[in-house]
Structures are given as C-alpha cells and as structure tokens.
PDB file of N, CA and C in Angstrom:
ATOM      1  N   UNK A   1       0.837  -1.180   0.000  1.00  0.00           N
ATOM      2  CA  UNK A   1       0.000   0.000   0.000  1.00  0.00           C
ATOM      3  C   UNK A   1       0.876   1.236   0.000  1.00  0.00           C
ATOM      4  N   UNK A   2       0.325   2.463  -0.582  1.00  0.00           N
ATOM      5  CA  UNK A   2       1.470   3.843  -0.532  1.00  0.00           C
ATOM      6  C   UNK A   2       0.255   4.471   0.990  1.00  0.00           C
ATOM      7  N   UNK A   3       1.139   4.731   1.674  1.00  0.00           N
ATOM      8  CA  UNK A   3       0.608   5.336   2.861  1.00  0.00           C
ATOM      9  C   UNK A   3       0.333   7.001   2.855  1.00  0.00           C
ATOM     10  N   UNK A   4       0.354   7.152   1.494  1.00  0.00           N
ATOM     11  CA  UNK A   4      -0.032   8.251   0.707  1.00  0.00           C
ATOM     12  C   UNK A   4      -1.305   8.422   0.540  1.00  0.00           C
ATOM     13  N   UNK A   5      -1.850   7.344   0.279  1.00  0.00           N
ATOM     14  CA  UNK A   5      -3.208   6.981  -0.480  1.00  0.00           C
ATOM     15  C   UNK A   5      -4.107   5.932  -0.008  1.00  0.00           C
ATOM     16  N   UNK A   6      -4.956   6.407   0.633  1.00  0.00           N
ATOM     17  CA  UNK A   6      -5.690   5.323   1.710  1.00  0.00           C
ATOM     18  C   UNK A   6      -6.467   4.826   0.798  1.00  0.00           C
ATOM     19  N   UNK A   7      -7.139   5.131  -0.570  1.00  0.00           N
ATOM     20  CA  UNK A   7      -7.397   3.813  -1.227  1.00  0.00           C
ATOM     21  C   UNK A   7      -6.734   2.659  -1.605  1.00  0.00           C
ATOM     22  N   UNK A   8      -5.326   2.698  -1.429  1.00  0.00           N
ATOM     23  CA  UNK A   8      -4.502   1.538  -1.373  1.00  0.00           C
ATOM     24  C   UNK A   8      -4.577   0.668  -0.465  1.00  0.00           C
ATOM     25  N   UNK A   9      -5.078   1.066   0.659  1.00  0.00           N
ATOM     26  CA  UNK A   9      -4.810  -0.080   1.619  1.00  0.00           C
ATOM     27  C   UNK A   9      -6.544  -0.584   1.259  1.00  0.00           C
ATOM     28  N   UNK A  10      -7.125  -0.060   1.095  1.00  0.00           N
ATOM     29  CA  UNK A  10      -8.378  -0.269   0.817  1.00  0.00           C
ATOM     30  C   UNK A  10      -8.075  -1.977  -0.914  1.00  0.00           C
ATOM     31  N   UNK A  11      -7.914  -1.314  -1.359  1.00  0.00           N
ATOM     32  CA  UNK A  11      -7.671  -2.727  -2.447  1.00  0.00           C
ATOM     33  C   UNK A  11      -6.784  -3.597  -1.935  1.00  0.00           C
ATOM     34  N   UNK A  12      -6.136  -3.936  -1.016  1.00  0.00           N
ATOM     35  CA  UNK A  12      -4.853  -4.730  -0.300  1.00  0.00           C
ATOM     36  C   UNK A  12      -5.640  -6.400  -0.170  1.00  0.00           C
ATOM     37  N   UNK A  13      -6.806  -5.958   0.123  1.00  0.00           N
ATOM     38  CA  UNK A  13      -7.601  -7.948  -0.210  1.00  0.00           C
ATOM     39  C   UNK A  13      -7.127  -8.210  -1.211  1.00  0.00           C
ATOM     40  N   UNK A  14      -8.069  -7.151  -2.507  1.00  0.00           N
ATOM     41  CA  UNK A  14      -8.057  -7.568  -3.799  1.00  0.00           C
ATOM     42  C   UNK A  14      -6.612  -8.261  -4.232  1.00  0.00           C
ATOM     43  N   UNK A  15      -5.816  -7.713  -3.679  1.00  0.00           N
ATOM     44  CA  UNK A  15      -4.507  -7.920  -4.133  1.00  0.00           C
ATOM     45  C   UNK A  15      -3.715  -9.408  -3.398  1.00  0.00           C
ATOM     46  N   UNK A  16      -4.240  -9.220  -2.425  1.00  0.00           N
ATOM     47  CA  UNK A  16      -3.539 -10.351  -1.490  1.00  0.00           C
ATOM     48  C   UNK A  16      -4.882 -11.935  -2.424  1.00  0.00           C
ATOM     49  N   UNK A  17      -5.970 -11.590  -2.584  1.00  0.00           N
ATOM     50  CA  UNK A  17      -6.513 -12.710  -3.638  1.00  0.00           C
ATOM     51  C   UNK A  17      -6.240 -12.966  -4.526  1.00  0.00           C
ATOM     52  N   UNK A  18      -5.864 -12.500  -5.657  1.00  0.00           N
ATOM     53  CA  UNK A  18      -5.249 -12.282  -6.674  1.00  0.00           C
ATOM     54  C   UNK A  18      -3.709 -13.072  -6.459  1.00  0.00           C
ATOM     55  N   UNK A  19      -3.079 -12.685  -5.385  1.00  0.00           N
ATOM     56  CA  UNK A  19      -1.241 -13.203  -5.460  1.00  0.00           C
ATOM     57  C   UNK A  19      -1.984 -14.869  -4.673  1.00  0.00           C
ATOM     58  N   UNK A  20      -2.620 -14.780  -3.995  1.00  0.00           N
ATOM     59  CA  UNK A  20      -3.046 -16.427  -3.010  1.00  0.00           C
ATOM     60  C   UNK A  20      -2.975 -17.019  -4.364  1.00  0.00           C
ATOM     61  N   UNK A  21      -4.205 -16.905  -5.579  1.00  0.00           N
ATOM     62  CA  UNK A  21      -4.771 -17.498  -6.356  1.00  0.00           C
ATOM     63  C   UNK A  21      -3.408 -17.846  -7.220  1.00  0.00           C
ATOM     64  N   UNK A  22      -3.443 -16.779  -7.974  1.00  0.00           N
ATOM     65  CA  UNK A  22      -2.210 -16.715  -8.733  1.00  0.00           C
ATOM     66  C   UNK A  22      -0.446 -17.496  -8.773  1.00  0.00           C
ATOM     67  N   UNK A  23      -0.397 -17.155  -7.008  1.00  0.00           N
ATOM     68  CA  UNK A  23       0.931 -17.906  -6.734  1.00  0.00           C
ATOM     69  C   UNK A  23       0.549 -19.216  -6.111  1.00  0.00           C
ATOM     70  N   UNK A  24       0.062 -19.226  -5.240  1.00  0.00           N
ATOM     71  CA  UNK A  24      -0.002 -21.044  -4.298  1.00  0.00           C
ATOM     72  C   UNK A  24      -1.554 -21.511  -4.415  1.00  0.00           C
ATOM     73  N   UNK A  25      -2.237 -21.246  -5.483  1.00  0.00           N
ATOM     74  CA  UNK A  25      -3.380 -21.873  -5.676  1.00  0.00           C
ATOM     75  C   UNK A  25      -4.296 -22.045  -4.297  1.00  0.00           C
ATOM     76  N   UNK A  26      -4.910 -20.541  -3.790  1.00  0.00           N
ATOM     77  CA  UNK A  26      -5.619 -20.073  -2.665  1.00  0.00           C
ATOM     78  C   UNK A  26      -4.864 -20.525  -1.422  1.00  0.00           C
ATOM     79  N   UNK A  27      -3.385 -21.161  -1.500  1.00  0.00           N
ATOM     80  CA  UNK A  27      -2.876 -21.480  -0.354  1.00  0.00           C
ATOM     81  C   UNK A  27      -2.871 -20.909   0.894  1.00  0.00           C
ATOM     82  N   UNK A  28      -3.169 -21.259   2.498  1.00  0.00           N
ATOM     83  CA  UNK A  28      -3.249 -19.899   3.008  1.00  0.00           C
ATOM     84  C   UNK A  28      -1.624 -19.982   4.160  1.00  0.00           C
ATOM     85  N   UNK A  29      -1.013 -21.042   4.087  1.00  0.00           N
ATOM     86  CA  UNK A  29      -0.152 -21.166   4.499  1.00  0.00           C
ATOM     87  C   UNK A  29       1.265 -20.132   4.591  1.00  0.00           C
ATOM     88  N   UNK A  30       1.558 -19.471   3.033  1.00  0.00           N
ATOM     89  CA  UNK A  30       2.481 -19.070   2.948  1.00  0.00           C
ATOM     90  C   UNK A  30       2.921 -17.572   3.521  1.00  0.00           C
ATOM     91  N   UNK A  31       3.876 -16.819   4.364  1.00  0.00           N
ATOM     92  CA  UNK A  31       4.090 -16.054   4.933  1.00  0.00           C
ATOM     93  C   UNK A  31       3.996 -14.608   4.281  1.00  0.00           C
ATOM     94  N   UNK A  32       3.101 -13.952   4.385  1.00  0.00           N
ATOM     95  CA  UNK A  32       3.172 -12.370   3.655  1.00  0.00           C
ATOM     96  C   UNK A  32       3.056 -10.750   4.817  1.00  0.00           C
ATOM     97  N   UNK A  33       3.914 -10.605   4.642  1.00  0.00           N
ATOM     98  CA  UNK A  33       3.818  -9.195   4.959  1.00  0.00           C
ATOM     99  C   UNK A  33       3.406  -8.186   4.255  1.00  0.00           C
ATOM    100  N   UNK A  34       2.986  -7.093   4.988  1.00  0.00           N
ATOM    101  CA  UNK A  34       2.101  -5.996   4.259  1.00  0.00           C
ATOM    102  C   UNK A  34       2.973  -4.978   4.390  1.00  0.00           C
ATOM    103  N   UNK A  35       3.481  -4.510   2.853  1.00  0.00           N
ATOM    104  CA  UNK A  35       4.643  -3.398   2.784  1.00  0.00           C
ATOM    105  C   UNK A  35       3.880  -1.828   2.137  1.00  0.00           C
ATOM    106  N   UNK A  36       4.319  -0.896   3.401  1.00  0.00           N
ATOM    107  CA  UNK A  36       3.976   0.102   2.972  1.00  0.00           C
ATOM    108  C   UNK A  36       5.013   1.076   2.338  1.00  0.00           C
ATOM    109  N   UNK A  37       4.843   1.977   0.852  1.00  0.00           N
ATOM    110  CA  UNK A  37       5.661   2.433   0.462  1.00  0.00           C
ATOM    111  C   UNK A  37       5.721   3.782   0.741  1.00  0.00           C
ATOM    112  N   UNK A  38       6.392   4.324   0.428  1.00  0.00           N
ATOM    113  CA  UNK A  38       6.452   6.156   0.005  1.00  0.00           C
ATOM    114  C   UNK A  38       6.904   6.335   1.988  1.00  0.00           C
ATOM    115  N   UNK A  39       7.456   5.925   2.652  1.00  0.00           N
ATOM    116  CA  UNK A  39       7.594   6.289   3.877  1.00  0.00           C
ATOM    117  C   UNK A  39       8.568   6.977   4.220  1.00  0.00           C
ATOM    118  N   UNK A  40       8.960   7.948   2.733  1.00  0.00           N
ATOM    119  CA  UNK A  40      10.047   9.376   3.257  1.00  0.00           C
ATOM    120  C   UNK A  40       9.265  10.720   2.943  1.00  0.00           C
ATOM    121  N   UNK A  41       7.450  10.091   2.469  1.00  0.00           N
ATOM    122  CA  UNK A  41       6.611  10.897   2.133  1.00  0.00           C
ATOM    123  C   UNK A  41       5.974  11.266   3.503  1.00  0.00           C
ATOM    124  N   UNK A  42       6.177  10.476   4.807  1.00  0.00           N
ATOM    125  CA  UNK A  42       5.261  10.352   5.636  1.00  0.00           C
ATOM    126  C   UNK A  42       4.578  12.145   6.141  1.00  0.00           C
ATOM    127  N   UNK A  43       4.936  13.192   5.933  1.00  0.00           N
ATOM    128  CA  UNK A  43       4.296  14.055   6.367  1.00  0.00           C
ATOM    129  C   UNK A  43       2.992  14.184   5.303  1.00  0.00           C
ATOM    130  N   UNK A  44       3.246  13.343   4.196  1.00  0.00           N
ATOM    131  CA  UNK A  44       1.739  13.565   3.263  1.00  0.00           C
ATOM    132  C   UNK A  44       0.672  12.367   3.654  1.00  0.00           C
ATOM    133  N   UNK A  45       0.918  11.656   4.653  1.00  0.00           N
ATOM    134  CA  UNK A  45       0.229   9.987   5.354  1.00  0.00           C
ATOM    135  C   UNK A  45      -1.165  10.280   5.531  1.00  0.00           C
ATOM    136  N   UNK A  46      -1.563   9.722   4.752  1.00  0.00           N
ATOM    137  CA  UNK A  46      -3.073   9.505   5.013  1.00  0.00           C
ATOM    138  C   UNK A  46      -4.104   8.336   5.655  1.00  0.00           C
ATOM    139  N   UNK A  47      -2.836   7.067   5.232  1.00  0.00           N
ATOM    140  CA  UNK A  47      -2.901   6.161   5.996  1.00  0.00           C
ATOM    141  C   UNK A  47      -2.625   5.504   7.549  1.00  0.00           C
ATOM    142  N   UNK A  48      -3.726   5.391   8.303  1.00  0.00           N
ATOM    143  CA  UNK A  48      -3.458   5.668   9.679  1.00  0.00           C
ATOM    144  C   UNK A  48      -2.867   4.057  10.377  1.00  0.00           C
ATOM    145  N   UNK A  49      -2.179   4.136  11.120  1.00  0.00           N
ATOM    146  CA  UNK A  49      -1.406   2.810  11.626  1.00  0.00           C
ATOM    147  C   UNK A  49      -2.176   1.932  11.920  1.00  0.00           C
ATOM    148  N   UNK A  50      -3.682   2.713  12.907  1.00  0.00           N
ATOM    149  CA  UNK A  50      -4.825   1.653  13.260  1.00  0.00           C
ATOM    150  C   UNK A  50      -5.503   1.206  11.976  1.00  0.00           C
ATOM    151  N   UNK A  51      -5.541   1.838  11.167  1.00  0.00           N
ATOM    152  CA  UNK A  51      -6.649   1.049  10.085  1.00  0.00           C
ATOM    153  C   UNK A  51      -5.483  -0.153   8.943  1.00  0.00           C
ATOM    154  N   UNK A  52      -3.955  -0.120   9.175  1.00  0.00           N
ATOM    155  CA  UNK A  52      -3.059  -0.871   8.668  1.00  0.00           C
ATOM    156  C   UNK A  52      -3.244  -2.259   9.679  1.00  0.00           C
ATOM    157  N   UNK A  53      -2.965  -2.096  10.975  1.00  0.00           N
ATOM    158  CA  UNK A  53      -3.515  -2.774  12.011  1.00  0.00           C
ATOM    159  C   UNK A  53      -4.076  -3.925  11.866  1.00  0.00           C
ATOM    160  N   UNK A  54      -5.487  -3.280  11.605  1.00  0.00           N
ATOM    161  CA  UNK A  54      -7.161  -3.634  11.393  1.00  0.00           C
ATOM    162  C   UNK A  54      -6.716  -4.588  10.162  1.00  0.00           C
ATOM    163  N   UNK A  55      -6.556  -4.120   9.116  1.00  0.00           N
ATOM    164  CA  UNK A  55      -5.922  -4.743   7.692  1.00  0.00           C
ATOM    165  C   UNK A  55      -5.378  -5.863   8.114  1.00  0.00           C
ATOM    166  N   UNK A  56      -4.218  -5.479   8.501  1.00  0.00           N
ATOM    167  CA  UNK A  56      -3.329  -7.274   8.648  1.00  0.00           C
ATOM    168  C   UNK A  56      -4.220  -7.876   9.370  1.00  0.00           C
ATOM    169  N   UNK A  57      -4.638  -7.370  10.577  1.00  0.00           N
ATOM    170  CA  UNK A  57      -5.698  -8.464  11.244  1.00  0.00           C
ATOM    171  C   UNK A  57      -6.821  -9.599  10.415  1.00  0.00           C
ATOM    172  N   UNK A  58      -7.299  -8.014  10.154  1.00  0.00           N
ATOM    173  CA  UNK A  58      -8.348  -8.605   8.896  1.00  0.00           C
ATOM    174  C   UNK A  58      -8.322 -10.195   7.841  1.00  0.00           C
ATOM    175  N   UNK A  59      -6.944  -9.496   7.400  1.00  0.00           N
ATOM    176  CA  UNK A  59      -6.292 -10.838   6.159  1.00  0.00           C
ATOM    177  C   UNK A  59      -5.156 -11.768   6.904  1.00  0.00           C
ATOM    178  N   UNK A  60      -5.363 -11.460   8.038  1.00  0.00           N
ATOM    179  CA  UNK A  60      -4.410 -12.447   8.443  1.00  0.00           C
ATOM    180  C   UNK A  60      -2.702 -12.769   8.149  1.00  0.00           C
ATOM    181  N   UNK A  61      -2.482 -11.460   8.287  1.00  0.00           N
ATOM    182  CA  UNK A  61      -1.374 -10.723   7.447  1.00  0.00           C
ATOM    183  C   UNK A  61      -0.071 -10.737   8.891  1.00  0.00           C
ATOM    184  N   UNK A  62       0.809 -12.069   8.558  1.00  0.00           N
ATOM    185  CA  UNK A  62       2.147 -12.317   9.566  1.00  0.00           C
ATOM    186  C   UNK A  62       2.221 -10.946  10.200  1.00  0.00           C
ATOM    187  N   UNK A  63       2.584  -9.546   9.090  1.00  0.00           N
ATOM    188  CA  UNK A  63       3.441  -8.318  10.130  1.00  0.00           C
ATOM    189  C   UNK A  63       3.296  -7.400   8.809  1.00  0.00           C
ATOM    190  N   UNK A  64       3.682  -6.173   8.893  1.00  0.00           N
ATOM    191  CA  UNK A  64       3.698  -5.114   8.518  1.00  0.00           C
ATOM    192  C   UNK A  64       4.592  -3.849   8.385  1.00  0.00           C
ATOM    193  N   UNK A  65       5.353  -4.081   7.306  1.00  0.00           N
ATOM    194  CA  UNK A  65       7.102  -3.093   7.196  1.00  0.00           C
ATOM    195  C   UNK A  65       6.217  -1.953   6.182  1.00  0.00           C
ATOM    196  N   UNK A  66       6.524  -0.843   7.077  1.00  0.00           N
ATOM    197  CA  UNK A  66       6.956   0.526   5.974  1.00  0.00           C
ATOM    198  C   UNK A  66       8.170   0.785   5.545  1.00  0.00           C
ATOM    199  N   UNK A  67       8.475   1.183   4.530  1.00  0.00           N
ATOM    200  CA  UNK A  67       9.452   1.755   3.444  1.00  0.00           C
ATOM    201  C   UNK A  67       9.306   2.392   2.530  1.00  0.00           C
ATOM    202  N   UNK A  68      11.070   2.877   1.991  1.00  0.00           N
ATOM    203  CA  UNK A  68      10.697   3.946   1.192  1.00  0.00           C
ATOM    204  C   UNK A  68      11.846   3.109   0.413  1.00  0.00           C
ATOM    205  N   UNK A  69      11.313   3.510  -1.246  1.00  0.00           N
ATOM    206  CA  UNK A  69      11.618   2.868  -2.270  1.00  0.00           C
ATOM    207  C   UNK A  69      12.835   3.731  -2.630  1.00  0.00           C
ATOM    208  N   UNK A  70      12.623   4.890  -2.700  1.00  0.00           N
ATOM    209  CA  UNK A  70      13.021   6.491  -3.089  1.00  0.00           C
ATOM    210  C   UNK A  70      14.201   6.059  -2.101  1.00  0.00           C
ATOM    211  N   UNK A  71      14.392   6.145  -0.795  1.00  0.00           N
ATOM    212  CA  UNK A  71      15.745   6.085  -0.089  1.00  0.00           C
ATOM    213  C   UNK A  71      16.153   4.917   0.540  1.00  0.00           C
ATOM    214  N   UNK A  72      15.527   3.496   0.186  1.00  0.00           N
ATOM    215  CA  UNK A  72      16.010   2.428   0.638  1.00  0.00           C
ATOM    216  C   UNK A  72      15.014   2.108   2.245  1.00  0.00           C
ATOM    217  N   UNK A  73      15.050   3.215   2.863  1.00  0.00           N
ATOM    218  CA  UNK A  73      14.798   2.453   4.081  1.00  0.00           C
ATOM    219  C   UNK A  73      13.838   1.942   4.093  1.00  0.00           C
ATOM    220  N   UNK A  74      14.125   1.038   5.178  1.00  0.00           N
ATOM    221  CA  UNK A  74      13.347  -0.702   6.067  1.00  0.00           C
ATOM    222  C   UNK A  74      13.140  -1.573   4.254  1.00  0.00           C
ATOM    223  N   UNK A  75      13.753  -1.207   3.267  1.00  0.00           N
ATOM    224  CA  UNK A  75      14.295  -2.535   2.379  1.00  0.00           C
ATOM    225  C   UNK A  75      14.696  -3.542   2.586  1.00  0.00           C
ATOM    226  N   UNK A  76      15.695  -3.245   3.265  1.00  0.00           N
ATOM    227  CA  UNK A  76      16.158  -5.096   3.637  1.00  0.00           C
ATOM    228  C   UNK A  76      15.299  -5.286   4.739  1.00  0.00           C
ATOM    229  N   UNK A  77      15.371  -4.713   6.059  1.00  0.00           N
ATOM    230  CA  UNK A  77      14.610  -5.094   6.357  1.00  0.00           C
ATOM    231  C   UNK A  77      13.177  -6.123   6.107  1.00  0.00           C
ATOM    232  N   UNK A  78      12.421  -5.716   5.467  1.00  0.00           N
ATOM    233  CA  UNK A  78      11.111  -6.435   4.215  1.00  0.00           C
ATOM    234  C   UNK A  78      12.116  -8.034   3.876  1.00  0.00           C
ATOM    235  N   UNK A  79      13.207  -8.219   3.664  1.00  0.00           N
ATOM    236  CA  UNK A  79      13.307  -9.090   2.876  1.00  0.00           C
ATOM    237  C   UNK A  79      13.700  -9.941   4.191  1.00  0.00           C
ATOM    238  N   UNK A  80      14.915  -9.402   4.863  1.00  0.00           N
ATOM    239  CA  UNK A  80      15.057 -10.303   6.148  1.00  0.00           C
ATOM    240  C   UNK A  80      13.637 -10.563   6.902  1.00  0.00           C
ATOM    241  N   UNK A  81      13.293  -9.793   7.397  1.00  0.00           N
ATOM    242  CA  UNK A  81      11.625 -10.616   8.062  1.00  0.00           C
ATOM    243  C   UNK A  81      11.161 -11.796   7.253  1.00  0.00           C
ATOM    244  N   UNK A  82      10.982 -11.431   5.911  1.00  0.00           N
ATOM    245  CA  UNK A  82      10.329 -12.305   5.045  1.00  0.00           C
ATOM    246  C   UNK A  82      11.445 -13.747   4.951  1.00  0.00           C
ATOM    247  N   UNK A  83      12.198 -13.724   4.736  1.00  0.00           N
ATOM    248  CA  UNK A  83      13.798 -14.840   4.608  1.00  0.00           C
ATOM    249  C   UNK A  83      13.133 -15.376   6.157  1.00  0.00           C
ATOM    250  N   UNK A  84      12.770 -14.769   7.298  1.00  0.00           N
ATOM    251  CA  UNK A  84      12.560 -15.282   8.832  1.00  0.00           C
ATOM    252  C   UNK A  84      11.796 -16.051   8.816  1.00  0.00           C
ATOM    253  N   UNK A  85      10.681 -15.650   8.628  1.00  0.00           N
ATOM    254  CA  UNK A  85       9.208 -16.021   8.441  1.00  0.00           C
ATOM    255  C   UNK A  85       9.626 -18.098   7.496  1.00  0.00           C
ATOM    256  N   UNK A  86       9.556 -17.231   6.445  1.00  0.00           N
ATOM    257  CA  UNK A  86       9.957 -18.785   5.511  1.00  0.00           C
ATOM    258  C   UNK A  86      10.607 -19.704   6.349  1.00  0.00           C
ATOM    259  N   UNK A  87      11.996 -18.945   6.606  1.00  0.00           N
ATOM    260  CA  UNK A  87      12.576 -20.283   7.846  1.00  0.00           C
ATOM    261  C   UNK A  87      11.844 -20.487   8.190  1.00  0.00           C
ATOM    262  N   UNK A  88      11.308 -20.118   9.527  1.00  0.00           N
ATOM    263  CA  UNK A  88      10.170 -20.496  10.306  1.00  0.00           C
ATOM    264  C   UNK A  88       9.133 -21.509   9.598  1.00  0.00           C
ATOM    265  N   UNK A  89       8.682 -21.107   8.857  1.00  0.00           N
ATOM    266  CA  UNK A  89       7.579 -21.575   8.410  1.00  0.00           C
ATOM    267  C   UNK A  89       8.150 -23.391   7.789  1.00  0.00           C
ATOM    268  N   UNK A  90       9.282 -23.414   7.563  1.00  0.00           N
ATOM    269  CA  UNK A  90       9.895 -24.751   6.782  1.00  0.00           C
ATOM    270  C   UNK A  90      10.456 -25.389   7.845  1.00  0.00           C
ATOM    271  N   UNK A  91      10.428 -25.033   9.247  1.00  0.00           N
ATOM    272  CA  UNK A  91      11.473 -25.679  10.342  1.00  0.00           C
ATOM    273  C   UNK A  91      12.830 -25.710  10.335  1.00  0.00           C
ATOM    274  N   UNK A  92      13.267 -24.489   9.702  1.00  0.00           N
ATOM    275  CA  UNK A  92      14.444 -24.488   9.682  1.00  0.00           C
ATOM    276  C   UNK A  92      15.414 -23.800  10.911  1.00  0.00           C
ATOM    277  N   UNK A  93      14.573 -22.834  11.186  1.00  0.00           N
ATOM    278  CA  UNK A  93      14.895 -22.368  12.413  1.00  0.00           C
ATOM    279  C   UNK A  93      14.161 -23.012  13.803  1.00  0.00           C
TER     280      UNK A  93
END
C-alpha cells in the first residue's frame, strides 16, 4: 500500500486474492507481509497505523514493514523478516 493513499490499503484484499490465487493456488499457508511504500513521504500519510492494524488483522497478514523505495529504508529489512518467516515456516529455524 502507498501510505499516501488510503485507497490503497483499501484494495490490499483484492490484491492479497489475486497473489493467493495466482501464486499457491488459494494457499493460506504461505508467509506475507504488508509493505507500505512512500515512507520518506510520511508528512503527506493519510494512511493511519490503526486502520493498517485492522488490515493485517483482517487478512491475516504475519506483520507489517513501511518503506521507502526512493531512499532504501526498512528494504532489507522487508526481505530479512520475510527470509525469517519462511525459515520459520519450513522448520528451519
């Protein structure tokens, strides 16, 4: 979602149905985080933390990284959580 634009988080089902279907055939197993972008925009945020919250709750969404594309930050971050998660999820850790 761009935390710019609160109709983004608003389509974030649509989207998370679409990748279930698309990638693991409605699987609900596999680990996703909910990445918010534009987060060197944050004085333009329209998107409020409780209704991101509500969201992951909602979809059942592992965790939730903001970042900014524009200056890198919490990038890796996003990928290490996600690299965690998978371990986790395969018993590797």
């Amino acid at each position: 979602y761009d935390i710019t634009k609160a109709s983004s988080l608003n389509n974030f089902g649509n989207w998370l149905n679409l990748f279930k279907q698309d990638v693991s055939g409605n699987k609900t197993d596999i680990p996703i985080i909910m990445v918010g972008n534009k987060l060197d925009l944050l004085n333009m945020r329209t998107v409020s933390i409780e209704d991101i919250i509500k969201s992951s709750r909602d979809h059942n969404i592992l965790d939730f990284i903001e970042c900014s594309a524009k200056t890198g930050e919490n990038v890796s971050l996003i990928f290490n959580a996600l690299t965690l998660a998978i371990m986790k999820k395969a018993s590797f850790i």
